[in-house]
Protein backbone atom coordinates (compact mmCIF):
# COMPACT_ATOMS: atom_id res chain seq x y z
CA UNK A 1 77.90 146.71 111.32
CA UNK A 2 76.55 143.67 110.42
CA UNK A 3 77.90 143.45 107.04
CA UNK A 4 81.29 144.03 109.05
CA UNK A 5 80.56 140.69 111.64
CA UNK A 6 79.62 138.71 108.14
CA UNK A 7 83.22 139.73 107.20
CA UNK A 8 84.48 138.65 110.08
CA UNK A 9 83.06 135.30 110.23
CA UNK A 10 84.31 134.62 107.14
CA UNK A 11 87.76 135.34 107.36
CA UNK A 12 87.74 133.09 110.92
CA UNK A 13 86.35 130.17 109.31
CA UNK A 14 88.62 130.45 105.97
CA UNK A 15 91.92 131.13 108.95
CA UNK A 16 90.41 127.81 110.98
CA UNK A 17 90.50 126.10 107.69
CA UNK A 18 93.59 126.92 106.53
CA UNK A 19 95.16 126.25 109.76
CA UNK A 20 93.60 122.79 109.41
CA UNK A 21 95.34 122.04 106.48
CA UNK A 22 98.55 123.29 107.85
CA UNK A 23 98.41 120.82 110.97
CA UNK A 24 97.49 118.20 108.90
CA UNK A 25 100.36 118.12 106.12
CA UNK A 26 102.91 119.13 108.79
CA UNK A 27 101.54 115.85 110.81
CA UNK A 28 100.12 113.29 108.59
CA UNK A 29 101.29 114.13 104.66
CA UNK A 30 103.33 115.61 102.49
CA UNK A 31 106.99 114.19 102.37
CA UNK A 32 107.72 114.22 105.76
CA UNK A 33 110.02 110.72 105.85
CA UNK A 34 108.09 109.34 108.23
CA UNK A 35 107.65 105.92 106.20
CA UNK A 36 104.82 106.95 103.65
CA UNK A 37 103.20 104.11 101.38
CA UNK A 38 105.32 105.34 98.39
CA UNK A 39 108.52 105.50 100.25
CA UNK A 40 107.64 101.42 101.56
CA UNK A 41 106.58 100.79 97.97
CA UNK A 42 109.92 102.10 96.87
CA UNK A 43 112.07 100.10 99.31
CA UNK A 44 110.37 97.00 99.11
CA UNK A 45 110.54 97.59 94.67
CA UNK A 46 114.42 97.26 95.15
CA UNK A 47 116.52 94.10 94.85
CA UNK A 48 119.06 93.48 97.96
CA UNK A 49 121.95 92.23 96.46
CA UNK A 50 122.38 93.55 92.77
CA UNK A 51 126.16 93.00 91.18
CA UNK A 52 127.29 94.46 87.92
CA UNK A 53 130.15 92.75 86.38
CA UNK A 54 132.80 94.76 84.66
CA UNK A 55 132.13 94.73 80.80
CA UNK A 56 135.34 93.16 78.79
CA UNK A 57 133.99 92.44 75.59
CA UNK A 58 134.36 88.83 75.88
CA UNK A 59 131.66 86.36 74.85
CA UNK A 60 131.96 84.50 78.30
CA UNK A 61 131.54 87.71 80.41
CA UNK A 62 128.62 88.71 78.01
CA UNK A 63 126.76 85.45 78.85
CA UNK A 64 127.94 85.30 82.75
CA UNK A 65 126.45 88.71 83.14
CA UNK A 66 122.82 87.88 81.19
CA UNK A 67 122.56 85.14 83.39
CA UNK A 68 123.07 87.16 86.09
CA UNK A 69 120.63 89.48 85.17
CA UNK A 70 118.21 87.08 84.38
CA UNK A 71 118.64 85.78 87.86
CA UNK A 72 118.15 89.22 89.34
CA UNK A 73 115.14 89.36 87.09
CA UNK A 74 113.75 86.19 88.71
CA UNK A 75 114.22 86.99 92.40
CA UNK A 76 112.50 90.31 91.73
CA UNK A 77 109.59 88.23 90.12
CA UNK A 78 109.95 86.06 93.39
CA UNK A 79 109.07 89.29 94.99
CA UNK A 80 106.28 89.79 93.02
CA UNK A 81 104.66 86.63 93.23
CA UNK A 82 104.78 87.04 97.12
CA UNK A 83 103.94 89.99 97.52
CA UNK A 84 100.56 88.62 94.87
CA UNK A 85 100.01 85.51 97.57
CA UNK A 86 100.18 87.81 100.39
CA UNK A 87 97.43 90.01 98.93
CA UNK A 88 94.93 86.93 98.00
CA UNK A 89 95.93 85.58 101.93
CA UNK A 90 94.47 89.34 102.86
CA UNK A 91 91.38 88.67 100.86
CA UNK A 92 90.25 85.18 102.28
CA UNK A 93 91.01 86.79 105.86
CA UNK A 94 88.76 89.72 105.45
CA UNK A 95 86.38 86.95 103.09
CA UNK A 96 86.39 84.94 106.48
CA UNK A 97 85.78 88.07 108.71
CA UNK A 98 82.47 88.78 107.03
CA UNK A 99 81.38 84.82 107.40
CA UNK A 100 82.13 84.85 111.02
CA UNK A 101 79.37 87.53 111.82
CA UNK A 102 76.19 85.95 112.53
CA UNK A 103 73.39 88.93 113.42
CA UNK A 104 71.02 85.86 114.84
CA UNK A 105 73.32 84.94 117.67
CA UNK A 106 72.73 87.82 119.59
């Protein structure tokens, strides 16, 4: 018998447990498509406007379409760098945060 209610308990805290997990990927992870940080990372990675010209051969088209690409290059850089600024603006806020907290007010 009381080996039996040992069982027992053990298989309700292992289904509790499980069912846990269950709620939680169904709610909060997993791919569910409802804007996870690698789907924002993924959006916010790609260019807006990106044209390909058509390849002829010619030297002109050739040079027309590195500079193109270079200039694609340098708006995703752009990106980069703000994304970079935006980051050190996060730091000084939280930096300031911590400085605003004096204990010996109160």
């Amino acid at each position: 018998m009381a080996n039996s209610v040992k069982f027992l308990i053990i298989i309700v805290i292992v289904a509790v447990l499980v069912g846990g997990f269950i709620y939680y990927y169904a709610n909060f992870g997993g791919d569910s498509g409802n804007g996870s940080v690698k789907e924002q990372q993924q959006e916010s990675a790609k260019p807006e406007d990106i044209s390909v010209p058509t390849a002829t051969g010619g030297i002109n088209e050739t040079i027309d379409a590195l500079i193109g690409e270079s200039a694609v290059d340098a708006a995703v850089f752009s990106q980069e760098e703000n994304d970079k600024n935006l980051l050190g603006s996060d730091s000084q806020a939280i930096s300031n945060l911590g400085q605003s907290y004096d204990e010996n007010e109160f």
